[in-house]
Protein backbone atom coordinates (compact mmCIF):
# COMPACT_ATOMS: atom_id res chain seq x y z
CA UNK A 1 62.99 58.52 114.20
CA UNK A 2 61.62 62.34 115.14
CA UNK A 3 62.81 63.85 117.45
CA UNK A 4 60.40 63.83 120.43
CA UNK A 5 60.38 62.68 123.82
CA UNK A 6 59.00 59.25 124.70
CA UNK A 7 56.26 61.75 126.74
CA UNK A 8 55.46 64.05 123.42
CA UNK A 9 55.36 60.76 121.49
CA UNK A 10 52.82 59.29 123.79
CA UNK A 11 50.68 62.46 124.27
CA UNK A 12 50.49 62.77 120.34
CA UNK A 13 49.37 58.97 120.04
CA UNK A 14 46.56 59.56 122.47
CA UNK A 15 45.37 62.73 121.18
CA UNK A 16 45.42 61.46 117.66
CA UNK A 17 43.36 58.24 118.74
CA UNK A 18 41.04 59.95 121.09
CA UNK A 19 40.20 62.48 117.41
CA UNK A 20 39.41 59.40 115.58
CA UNK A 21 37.11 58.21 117.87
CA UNK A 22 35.35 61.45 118.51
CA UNK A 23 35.98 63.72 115.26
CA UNK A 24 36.40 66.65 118.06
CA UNK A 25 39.03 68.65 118.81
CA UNK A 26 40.92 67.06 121.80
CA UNK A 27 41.34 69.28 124.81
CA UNK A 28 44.14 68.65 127.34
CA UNK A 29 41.20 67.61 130.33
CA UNK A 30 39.95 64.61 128.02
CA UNK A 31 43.62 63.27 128.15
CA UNK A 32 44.13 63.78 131.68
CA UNK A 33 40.60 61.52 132.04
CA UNK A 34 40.93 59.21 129.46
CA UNK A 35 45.01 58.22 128.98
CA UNK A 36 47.14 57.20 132.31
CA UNK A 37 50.33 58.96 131.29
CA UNK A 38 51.14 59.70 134.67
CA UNK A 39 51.36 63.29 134.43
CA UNK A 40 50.16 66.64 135.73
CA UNK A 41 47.15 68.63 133.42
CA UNK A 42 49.84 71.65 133.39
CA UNK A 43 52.29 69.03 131.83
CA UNK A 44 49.83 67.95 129.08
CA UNK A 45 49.17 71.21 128.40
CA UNK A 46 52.92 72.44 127.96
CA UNK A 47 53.52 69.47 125.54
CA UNK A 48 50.66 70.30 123.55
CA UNK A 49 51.46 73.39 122.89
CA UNK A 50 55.05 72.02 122.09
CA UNK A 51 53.53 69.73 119.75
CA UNK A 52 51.46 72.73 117.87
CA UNK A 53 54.80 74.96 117.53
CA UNK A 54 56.42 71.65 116.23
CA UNK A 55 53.33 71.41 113.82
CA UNK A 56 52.35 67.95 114.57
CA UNK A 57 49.06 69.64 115.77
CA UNK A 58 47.00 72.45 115.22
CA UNK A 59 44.16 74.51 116.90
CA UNK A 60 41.06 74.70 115.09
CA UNK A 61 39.68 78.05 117.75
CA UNK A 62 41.28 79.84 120.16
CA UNK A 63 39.18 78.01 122.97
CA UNK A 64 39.13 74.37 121.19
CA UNK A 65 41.22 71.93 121.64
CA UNK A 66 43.89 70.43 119.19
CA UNK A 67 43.63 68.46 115.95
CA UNK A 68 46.67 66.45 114.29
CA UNK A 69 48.03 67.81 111.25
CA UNK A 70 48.72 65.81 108.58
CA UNK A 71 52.32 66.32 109.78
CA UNK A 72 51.03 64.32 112.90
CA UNK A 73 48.72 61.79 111.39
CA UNK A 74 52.31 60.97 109.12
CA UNK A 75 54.08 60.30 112.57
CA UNK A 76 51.71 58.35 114.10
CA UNK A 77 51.49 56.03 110.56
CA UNK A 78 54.86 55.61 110.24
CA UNK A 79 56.24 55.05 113.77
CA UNK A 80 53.51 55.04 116.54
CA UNK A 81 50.34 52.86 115.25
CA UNK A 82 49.76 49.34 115.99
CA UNK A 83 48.02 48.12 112.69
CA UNK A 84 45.35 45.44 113.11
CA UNK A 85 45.44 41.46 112.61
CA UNK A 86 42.81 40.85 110.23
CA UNK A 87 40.45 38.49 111.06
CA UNK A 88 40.99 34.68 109.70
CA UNK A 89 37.49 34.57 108.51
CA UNK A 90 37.47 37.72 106.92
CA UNK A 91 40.65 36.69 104.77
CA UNK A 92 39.14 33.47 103.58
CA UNK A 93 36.21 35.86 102.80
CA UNK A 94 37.56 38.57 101.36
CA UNK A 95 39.93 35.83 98.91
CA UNK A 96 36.60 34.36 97.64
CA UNK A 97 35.03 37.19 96.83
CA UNK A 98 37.92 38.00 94.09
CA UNK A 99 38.97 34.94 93.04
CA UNK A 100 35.14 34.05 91.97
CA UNK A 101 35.91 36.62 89.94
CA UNK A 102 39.54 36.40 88.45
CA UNK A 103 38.57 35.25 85.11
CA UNK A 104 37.57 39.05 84.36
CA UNK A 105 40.10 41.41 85.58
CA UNK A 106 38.03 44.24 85.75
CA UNK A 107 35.27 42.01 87.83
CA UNK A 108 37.66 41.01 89.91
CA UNK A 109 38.78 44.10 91.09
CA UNK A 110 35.47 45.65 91.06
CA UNK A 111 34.94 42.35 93.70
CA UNK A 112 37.84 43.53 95.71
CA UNK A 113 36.29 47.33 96.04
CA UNK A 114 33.26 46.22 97.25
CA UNK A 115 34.85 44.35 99.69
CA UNK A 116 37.57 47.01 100.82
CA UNK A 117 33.94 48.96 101.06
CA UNK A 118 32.57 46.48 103.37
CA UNK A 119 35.46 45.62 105.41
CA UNK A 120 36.59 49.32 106.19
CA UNK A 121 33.16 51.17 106.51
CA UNK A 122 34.15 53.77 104.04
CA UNK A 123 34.12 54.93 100.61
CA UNK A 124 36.35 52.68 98.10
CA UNK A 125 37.76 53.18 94.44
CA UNK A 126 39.56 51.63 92.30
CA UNK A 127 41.06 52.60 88.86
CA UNK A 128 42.47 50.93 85.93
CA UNK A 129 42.78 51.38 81.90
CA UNK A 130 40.57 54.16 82.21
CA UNK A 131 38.06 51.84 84.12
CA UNK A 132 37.20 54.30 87.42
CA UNK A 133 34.73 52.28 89.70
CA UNK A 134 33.59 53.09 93.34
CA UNK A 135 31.36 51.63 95.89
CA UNK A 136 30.57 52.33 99.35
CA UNK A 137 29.14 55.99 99.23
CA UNK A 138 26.33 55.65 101.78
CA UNK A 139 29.49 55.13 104.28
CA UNK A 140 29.60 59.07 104.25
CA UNK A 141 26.73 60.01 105.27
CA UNK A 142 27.55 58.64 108.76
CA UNK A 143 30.43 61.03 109.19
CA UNK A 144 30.56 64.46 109.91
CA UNK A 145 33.13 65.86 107.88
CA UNK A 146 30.81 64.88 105.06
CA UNK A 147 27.49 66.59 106.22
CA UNK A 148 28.73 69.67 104.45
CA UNK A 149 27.45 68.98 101.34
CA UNK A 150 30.12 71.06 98.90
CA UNK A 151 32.97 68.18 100.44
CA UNK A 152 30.58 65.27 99.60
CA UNK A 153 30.09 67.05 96.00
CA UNK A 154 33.37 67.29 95.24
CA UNK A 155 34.74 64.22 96.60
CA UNK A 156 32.17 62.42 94.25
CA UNK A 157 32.34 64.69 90.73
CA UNK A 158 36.10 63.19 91.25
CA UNK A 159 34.66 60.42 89.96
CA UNK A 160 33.27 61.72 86.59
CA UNK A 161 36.83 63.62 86.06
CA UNK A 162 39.41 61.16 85.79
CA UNK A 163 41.92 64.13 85.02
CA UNK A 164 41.20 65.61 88.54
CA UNK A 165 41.17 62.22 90.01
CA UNK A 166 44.34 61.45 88.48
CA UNK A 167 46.47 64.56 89.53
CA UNK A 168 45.21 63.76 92.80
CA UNK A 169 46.95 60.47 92.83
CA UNK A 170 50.07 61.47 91.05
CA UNK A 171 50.32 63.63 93.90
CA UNK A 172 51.69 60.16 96.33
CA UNK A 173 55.53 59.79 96.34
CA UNK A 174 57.92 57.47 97.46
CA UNK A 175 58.64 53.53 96.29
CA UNK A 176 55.89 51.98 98.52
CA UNK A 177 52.93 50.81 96.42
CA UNK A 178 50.72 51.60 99.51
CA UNK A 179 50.00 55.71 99.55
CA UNK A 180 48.56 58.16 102.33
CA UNK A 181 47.42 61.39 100.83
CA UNK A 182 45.52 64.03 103.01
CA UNK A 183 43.13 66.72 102.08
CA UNK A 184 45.65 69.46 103.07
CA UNK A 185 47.86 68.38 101.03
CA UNK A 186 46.02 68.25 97.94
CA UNK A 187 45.41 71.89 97.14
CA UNK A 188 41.72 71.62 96.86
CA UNK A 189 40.09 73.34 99.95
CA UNK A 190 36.70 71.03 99.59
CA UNK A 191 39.13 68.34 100.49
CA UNK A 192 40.69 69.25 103.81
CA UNK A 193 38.91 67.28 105.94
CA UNK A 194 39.53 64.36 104.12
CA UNK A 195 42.16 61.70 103.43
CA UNK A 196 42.85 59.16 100.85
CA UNK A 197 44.89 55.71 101.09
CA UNK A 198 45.40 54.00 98.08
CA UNK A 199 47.67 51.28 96.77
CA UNK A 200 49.39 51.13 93.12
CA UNK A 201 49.14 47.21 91.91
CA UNK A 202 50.44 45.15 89.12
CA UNK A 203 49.65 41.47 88.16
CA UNK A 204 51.45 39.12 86.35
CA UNK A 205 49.87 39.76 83.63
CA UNK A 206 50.53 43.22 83.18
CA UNK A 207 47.54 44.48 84.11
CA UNK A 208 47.97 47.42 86.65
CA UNK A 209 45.59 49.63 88.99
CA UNK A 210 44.68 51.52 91.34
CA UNK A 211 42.50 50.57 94.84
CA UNK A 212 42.31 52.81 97.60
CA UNK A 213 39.27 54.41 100.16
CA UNK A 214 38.67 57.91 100.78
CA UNK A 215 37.29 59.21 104.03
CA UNK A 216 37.53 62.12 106.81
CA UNK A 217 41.28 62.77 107.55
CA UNK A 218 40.86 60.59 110.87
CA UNK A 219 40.74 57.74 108.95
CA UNK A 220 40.95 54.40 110.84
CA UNK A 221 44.59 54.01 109.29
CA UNK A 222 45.57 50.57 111.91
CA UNK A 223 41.84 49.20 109.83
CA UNK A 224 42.60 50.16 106.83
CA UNK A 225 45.92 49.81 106.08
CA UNK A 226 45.72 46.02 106.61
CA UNK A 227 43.12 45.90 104.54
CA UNK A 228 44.12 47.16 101.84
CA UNK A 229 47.61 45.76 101.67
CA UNK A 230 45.98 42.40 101.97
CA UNK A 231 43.56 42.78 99.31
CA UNK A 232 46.24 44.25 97.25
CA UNK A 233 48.13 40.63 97.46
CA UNK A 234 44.64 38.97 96.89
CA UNK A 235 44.59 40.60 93.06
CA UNK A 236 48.16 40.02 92.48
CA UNK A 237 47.88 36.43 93.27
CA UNK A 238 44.34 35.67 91.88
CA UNK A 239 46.04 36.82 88.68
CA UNK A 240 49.03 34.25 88.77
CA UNK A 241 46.36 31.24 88.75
């Protein structure tokens, strides 16, 4: 567990949720308006300036308000977000969609893309034996962080250099198949506003991959997370039949 009040905790979950709604930088009046946390404006502006020195936030302008750092966003993933229940129907769905398709294992994931696509509102990959497939680029066009063209460029020429694309992933540690990368993190200024979740797989028969999204660094993690973790089982057990 960090080591943060139950009050810091609680400010940082509402900031970080209010900047995925709104893509802004949060100011402390929005809080005060939007989240009962039974404190004074002079309070939630003391712990957000805690939370900045502690780097779990950061100010964009001197006026604006705050931002989560990846720091933050890693916090709130790990030990403050309620992920979503996926919908029955869209599991039945979803389950359809790539088992129509197991009998080719590249179909079949390129099935499970789409619908990661679909089901998340964002821009989905996958990648295996050299095999790199996307789907889902309109998605961007509806965000902000992607109306600066030289981030939408680069984000998609990743997809005509596997090389770049693949240093990029190496980049994910730990033992978990399921990876959170952000833009900051990846050394390539055209991607800090972004973020990339992913998930290593490997069927029964061998076959291994890659499926993941890649959108703004406000990501809708408690969406997406499910998602993909779900239609990571999906392959794996579409391949065992």
């Amino acid at each position: 567990m960090t080591d943060l009040t139950d009050r810091q905790r609680q400010l940082l979950k509402a900031i970080i949720e209010t900047y995925v709604k709104t893509g802004e930088p949060v100011a402390s009046e929005i809080i005060e308006k939007s989240c009962d946390l039974g404190v004074s404006p002079a309070t939630i502006r003391n712990e957000m300036v805690k939370l900045t020195d502690l780097g779990f936030l950061k100010q964009p302008h001197v006026s604006a308000g705050r931002t989560p750092t990846s720091m933050g966003f890693r916090l709130y993933i790990n030990e403050l977000m309620k992920e979503r229940e996926l919908p029955i129907v869209d599991e039945v769905s979803i389950r359809q969609q790539v088992f129509d398709q197991r009998a080719q294992f590249s179909q079949m994931v390129h099935a499970a893309t789409k619908a990661l696509a679909k089901k998340c509102n964002t821009l989905a990959l996958s990648v295996n034996d050299d095999d790199i497939y996307y789907t889902g680029a309109a998605h961007m066009l509806d965000l902000p962080e992607f109306f600066d063209i030289d981030v939408t460029r680069f984000v998609l020429s990743l997809f005509d250099e596997y090389s770049l694309l693949e240093k990029i992933i190496n980049l994910a540690q730990g033992n978990d198949p399921l990876h959170i990368l952000f833009g900051e993190e990846t050394g390539f200024d055209f991607l800090r506003p972004t973020s990339f979740a992913f998930l290593n797989f490997e069927t029964q028969h061998g076959n291994q991959g890659v499926i993941g999204v890649i959108g703004p660094d406000r990501l809708n993690f408690p969406v997406v997370i499910p998602y993909l973790r779900y239609i990571g089982e999906v392959l794996q057990e579409a391949r065992r039949t």
